[in-house]
Protein backbone atom coordinates (compact mmCIF):
# COMPACT_ATOMS: atom_id res chain seq x y z
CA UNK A 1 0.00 0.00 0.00
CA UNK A 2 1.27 3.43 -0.80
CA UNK A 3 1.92 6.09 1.41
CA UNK A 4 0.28 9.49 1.69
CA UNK A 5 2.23 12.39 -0.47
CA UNK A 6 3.14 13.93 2.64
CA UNK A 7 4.75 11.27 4.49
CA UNK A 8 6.66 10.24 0.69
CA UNK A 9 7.40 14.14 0.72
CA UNK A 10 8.63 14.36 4.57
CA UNK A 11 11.10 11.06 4.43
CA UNK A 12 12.66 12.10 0.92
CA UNK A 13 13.62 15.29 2.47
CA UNK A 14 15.20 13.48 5.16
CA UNK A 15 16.65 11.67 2.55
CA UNK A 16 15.29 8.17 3.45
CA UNK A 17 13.22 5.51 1.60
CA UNK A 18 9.63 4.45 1.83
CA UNK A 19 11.47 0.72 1.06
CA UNK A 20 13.73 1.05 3.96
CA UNK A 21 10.77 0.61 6.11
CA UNK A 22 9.17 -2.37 7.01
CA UNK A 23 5.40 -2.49 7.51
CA UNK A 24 3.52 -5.13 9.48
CA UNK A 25 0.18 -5.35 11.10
CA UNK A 26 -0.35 -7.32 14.50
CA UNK A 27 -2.85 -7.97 16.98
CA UNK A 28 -3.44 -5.31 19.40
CA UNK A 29 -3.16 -6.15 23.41
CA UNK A 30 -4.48 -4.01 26.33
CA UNK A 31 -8.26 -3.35 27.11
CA UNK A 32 -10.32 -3.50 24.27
CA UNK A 33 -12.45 -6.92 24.79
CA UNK A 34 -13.08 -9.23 21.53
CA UNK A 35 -12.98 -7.04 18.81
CA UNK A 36 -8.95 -6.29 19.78
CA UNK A 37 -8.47 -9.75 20.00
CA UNK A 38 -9.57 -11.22 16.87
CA UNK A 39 -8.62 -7.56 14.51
CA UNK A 40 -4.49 -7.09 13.35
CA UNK A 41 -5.62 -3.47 13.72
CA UNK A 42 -2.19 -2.27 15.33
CA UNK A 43 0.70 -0.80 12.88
CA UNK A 44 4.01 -1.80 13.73
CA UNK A 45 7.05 0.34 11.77
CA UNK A 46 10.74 -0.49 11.95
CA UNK A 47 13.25 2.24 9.54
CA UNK A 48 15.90 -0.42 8.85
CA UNK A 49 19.11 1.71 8.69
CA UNK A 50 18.26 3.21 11.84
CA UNK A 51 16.70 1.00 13.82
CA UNK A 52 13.46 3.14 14.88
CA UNK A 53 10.70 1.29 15.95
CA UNK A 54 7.04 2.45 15.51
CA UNK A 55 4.00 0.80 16.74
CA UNK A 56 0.56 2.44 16.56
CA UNK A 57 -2.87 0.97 18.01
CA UNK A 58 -4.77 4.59 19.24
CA UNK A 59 -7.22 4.11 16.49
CA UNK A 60 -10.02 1.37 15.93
CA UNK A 61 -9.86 1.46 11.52
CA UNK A 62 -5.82 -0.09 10.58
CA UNK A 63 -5.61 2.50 7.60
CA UNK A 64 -6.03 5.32 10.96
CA UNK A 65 -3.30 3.56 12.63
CA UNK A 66 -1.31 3.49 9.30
CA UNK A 67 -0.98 6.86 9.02
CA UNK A 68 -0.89 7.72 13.02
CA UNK A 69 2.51 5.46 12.96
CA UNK A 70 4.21 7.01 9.28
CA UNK A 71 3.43 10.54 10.76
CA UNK A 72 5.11 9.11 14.23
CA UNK A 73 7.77 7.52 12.39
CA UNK A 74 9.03 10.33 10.19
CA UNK A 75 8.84 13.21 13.50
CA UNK A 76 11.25 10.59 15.73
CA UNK A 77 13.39 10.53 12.36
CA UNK A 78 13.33 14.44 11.59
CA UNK A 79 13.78 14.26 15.15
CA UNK A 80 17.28 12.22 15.20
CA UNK A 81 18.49 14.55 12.06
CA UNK A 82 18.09 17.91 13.74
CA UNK A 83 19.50 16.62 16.92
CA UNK A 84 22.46 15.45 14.63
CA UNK A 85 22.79 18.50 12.69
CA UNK A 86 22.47 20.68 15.65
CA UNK A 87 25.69 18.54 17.20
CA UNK A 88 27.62 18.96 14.02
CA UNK A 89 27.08 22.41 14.61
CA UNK A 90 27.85 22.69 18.43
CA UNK A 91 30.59 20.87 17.63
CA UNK A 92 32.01 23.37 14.52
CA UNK A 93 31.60 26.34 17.31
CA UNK A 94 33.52 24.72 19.96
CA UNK A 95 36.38 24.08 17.74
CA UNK A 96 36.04 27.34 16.59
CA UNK A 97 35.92 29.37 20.06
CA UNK A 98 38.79 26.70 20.84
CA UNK A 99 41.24 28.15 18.30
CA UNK A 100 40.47 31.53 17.89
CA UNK A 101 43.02 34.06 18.31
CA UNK A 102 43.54 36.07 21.48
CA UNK A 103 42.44 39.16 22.25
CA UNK A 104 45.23 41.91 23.32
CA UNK A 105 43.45 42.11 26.47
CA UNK A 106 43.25 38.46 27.67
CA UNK A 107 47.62 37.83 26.48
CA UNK A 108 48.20 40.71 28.68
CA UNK A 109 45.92 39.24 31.93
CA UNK A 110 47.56 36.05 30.87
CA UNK A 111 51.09 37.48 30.81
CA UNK A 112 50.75 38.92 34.68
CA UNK A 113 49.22 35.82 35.98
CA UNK A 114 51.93 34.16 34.55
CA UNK A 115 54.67 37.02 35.48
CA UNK A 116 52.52 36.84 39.22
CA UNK A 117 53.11 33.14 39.76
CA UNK A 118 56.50 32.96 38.87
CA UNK A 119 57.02 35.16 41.42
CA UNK A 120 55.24 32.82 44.19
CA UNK A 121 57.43 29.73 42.90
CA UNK A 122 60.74 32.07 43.15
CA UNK A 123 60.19 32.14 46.68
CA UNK A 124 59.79 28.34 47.13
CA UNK A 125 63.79 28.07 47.24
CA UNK A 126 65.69 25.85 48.96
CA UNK A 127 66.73 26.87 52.23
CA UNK A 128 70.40 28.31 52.13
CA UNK A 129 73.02 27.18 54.67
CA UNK A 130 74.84 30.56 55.59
């Protein structure tokens, strides 16, 4: 069964495959009496590559459920990409704050804390026998 146009839109700009996905449909559990029982009405969704698991049962109708767990499925993955992308990001600032050239005013701070506790250690000597 084909997906909606929105879902096929949503995963290709994610850059994922509507093949990558497998699609079964199982018996529900939990309240529900009978009609639960005897129905496959719950959607269960695994994106291969990734590993994301799916599995949708809110609805009574399977084609409700169908499309409850591809819109489910496609937010955790858009989910995982801009939690990756933001990363990438974090990561290119931190490199770049990291590196970044000094300003005058922090070498010269550095310089006297540096000028300050050489002066502390100078007075750790040894102990001169007069």
């Amino acid at each position: 069964m084909p997906v909606s146009p929105e879902i096929d839109r949503r995963l290709t700009a994610l850059g994922m495959r509507v093949e990558d996905v497998d699609e079964r449909f199982v018996r529900g559990s939990g309240p529900g009496g009978q009609k639960i029982n005897k129905t496959s009405s719950t959607v269960w969704l695994r994106h291969r590559p990734s590993g994301v698991e799916v599995r949708c049962q809110t609805e009574r109708l399977q084609s409700a459920n169908r499309e409850l767990a591809w819109a489910e499925l496609c937010a955790k993955l858009e989910t995982r990409a801009r939690v990756k992308a933001e990363a990438a990001v974090a990561a290119r600032e931190t490199e770049r704050r990291r590196t970044r050239q000094k300003s005058r005013g922090q070498k010269i701070r550095m310089i006297e804390s540096k000028k300050h506790r050489a002066g502390i250690k100078q007075q750790r000597g040894r102990i001169g026998s007069d």
